[in-house]
C-alpha atoms as a PDB file:
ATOM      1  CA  UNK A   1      67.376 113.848 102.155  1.00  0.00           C
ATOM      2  CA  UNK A   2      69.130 110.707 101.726  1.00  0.00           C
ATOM      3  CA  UNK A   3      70.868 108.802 103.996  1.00  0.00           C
ATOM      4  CA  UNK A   4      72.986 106.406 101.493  1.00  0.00           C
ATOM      5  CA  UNK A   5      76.624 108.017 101.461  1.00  0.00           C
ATOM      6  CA  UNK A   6      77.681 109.363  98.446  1.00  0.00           C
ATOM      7  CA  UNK A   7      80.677 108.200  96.590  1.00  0.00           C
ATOM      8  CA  UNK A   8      82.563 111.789  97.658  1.00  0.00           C
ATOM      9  CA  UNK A   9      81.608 110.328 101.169  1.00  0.00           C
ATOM     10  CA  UNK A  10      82.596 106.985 100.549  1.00  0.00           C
ATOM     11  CA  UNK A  11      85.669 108.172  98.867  1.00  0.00           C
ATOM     12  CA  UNK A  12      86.216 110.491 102.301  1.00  0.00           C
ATOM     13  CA  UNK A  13      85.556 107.370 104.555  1.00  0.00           C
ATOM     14  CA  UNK A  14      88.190 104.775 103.100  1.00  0.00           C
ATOM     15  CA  UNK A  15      91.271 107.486 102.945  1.00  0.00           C
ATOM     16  CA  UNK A  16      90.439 107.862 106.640  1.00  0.00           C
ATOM     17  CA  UNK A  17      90.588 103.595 107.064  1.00  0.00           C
ATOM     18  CA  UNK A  18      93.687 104.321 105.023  1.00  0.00           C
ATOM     19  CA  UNK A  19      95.271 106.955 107.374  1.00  0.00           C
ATOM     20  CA  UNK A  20      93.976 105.025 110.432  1.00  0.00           C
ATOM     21  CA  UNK A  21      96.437 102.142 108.868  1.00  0.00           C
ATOM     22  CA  UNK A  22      93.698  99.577 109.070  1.00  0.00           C
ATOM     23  CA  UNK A  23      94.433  97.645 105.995  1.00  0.00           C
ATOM     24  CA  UNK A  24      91.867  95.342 106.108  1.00  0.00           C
ATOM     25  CA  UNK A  25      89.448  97.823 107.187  1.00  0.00           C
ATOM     26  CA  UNK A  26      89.858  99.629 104.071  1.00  0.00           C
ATOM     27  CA  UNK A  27      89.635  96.087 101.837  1.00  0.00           C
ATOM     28  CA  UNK A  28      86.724  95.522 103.166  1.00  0.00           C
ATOM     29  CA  UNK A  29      84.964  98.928 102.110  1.00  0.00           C
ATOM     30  CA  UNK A  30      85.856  96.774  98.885  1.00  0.00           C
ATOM     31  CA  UNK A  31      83.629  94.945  96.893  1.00  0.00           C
ATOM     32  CA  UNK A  32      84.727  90.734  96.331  1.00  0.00           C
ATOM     33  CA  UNK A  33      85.785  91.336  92.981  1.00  0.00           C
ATOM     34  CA  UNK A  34      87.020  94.660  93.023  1.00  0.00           C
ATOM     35  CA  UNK A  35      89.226  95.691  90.514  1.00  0.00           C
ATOM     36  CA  UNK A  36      92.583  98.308  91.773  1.00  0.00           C
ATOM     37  CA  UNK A  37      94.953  99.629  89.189  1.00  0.00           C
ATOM     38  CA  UNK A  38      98.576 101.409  89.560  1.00  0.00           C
ATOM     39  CA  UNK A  39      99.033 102.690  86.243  1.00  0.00           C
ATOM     40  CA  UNK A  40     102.278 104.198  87.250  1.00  0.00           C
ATOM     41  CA  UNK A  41     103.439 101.650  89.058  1.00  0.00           C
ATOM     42  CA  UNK A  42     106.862 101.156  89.684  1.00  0.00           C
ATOM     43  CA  UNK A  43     108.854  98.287  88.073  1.00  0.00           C
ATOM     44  CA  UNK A  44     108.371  94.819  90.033  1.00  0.00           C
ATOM     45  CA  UNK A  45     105.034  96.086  91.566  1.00  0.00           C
ATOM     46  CA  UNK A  46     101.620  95.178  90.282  1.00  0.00           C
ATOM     47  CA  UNK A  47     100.038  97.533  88.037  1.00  0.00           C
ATOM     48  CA  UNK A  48      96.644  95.895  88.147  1.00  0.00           C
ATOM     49  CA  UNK A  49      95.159  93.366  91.289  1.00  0.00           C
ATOM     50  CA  UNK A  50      91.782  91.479  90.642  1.00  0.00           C
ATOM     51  CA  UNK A  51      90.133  90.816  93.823  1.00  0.00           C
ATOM     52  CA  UNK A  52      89.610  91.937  97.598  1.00  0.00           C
ATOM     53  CA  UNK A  53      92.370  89.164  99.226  1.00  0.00           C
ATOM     54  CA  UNK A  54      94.405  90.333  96.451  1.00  0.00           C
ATOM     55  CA  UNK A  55      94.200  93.792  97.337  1.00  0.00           C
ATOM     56  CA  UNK A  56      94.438  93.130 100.629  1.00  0.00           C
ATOM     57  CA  UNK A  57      97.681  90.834 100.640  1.00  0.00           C
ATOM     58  CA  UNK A  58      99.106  94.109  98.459  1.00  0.00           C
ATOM     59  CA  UNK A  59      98.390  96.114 100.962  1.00  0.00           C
ATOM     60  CA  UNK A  60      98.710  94.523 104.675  1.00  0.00           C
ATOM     61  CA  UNK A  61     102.415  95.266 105.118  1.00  0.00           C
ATOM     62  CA  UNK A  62     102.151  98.511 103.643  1.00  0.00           C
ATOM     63  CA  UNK A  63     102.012 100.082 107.596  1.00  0.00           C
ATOM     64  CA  UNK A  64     104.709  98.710 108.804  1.00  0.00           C
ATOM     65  CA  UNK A  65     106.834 100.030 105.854  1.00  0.00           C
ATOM     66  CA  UNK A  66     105.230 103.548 105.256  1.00  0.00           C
ATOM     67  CA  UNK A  67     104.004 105.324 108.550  1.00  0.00           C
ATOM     68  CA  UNK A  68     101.907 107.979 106.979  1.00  0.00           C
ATOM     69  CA  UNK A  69     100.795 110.304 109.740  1.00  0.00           C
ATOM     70  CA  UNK A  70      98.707 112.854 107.807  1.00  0.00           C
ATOM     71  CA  UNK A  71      96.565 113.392 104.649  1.00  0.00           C
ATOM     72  CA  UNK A  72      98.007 116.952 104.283  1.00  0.00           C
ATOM     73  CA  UNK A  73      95.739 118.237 101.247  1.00  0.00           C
ATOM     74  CA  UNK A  74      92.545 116.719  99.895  1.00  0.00           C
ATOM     75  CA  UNK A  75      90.249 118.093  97.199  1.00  0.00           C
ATOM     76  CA  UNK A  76      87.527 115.374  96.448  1.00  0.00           C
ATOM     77  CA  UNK A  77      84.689 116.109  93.195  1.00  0.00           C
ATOM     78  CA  UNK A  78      81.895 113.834  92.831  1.00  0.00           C
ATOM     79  CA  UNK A  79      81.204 113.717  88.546  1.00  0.00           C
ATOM     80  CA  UNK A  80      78.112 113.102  86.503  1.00  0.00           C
ATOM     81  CA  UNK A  81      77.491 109.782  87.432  1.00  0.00           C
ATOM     82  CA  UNK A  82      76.910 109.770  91.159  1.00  0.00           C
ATOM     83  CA  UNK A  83      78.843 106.243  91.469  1.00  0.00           C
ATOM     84  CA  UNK A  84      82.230 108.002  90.882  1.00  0.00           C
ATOM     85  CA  UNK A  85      84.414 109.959  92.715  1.00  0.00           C
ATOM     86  CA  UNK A  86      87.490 111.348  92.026  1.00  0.00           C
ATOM     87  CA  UNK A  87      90.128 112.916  94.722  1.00  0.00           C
ATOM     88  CA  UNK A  88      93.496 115.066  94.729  1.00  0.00           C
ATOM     89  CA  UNK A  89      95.395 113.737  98.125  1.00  0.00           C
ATOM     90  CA  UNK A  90      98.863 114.147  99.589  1.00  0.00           C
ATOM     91  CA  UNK A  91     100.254 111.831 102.064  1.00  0.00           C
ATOM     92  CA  UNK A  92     103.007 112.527 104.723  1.00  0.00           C
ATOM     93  CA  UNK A  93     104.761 110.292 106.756  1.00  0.00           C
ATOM     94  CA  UNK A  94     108.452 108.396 107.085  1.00  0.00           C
ATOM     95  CA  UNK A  95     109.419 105.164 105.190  1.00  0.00           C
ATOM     96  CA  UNK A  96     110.467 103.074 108.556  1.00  0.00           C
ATOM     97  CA  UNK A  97     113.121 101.047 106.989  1.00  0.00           C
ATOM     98  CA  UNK A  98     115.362 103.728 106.319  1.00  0.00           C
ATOM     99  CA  UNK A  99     113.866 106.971 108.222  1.00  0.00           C
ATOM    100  CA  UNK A 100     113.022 108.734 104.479  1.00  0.00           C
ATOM    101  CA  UNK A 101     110.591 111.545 104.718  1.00  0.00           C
ATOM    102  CA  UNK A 102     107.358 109.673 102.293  1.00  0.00           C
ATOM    103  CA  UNK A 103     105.744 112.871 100.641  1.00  0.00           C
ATOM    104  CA  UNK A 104     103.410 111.579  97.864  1.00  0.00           C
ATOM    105  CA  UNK A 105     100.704 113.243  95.903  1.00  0.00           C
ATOM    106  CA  UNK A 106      97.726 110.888  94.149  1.00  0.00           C
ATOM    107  CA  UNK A 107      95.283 111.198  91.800  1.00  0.00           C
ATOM    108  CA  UNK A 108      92.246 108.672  92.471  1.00  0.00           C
ATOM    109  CA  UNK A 109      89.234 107.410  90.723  1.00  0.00           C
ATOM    110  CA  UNK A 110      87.116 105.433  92.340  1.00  0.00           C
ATOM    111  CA  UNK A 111      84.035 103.790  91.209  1.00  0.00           C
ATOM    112  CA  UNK A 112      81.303 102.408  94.109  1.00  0.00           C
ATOM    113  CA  UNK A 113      78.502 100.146  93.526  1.00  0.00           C
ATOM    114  CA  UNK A 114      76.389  98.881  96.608  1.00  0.00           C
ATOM    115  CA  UNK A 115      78.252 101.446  99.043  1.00  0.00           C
ATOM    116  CA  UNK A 116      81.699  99.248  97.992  1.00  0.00           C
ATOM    117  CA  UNK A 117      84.794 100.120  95.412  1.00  0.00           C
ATOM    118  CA  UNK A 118      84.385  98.599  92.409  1.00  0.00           C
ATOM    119  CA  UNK A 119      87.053 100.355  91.032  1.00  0.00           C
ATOM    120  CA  UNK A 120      90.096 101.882  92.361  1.00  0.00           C
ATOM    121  CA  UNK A 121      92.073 103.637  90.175  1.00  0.00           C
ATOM    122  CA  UNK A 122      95.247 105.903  92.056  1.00  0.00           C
ATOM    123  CA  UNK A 123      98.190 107.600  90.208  1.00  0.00           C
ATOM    124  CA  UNK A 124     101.237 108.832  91.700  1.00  0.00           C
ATOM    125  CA  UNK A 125     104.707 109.675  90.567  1.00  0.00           C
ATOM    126  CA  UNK A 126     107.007 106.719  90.723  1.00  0.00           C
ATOM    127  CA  UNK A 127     109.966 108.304  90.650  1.00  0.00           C
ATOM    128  CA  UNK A 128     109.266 109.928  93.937  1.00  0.00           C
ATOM    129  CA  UNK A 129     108.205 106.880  95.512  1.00  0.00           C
ATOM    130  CA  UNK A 130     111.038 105.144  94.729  1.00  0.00           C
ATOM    131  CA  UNK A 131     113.497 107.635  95.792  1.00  0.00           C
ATOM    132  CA  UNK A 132     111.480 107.506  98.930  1.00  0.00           C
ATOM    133  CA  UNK A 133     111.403 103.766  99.479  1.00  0.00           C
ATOM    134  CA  UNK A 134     115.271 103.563  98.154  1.00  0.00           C
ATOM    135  CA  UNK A 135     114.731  99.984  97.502  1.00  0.00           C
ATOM    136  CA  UNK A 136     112.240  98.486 100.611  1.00  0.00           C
ATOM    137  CA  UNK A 137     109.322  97.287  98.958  1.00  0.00           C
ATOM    138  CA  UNK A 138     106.030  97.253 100.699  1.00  0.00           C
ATOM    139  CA  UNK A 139     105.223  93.858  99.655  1.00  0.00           C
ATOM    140  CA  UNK A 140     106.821  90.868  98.968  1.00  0.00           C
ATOM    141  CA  UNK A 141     107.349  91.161  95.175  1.00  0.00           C
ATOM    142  CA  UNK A 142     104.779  88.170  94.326  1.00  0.00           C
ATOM    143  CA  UNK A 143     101.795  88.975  92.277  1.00  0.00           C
ATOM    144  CA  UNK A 144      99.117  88.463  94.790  1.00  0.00           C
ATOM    145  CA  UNK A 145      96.774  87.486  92.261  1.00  0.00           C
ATOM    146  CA  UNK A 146      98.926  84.723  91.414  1.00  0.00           C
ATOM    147  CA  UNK A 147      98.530  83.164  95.088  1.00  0.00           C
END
């Protein structure tokens, strides 16, 4: 049996760094040059960011905005090629600015290479989310891969 994780188990380990709000933690289960897309990303957030600091200067605030406080439902399947995982998560917590119950359900793809994301891939409805947020952004509104 081998004891190199697989990429269910890697995908397992960073939503964990994610609900243990270590933000940097979780970047750094990222590859250098990892590449993190939003498709449905909301208007005046980035839809695409190139890079760990990029992902990571996304992300940083994001706890002190959003407190989630559990991953309610999780279905994970690894696929075909064992580098890929895909999950079906729900978060719950409270947006902190204005006391808004944050209930959010994600579809993510993630691709690992060396133990690290490559790839993150995560859709989510943004309609939801921004009824949820009701304008307080979780990051400054610069593209971070502009900095």
């Amino acid at each position: 049996m081998s004891s190199t994780p697989t990429a269910v188990e890697l995908l397992r380990r960073s939503l964990d760094t994610f609900l243990a709000k270590d933000m940097k933690g979780w970047t750094d289960l990222c590859d250098e040059n990892v590449v993190a897309e939003f498709p449905f990303a909301p208007e005046g957030s980035p839809a695409r960011l190139e890079g760990r600091t990029a992902l990571y200067e996304y992300l940083r605030n994001y706890p002190s905005v959003i407190d989630v406080r559990t991953i309610p439902a999780l279905r994970t399947y690894s696929t075909s090629d064992p580098n890929v995982a895909i999950a079906e998560w729900s978060a719950s917590g409270r947006v902190l600015a204005n006391g808004n119950a944050y209930e959010m359900s994600y579809a993510t793809f993630v691709t690992f290479r060396n133990g690290l994301i490559v790839n993150y891939r995560e859709y989510w409805n943004p309609l939801a989310f921004a009824a949820a947020m009701s304008g307080v952004q979780f990051h400054d509104g610069k593209d971070p891969a502009a900095s």
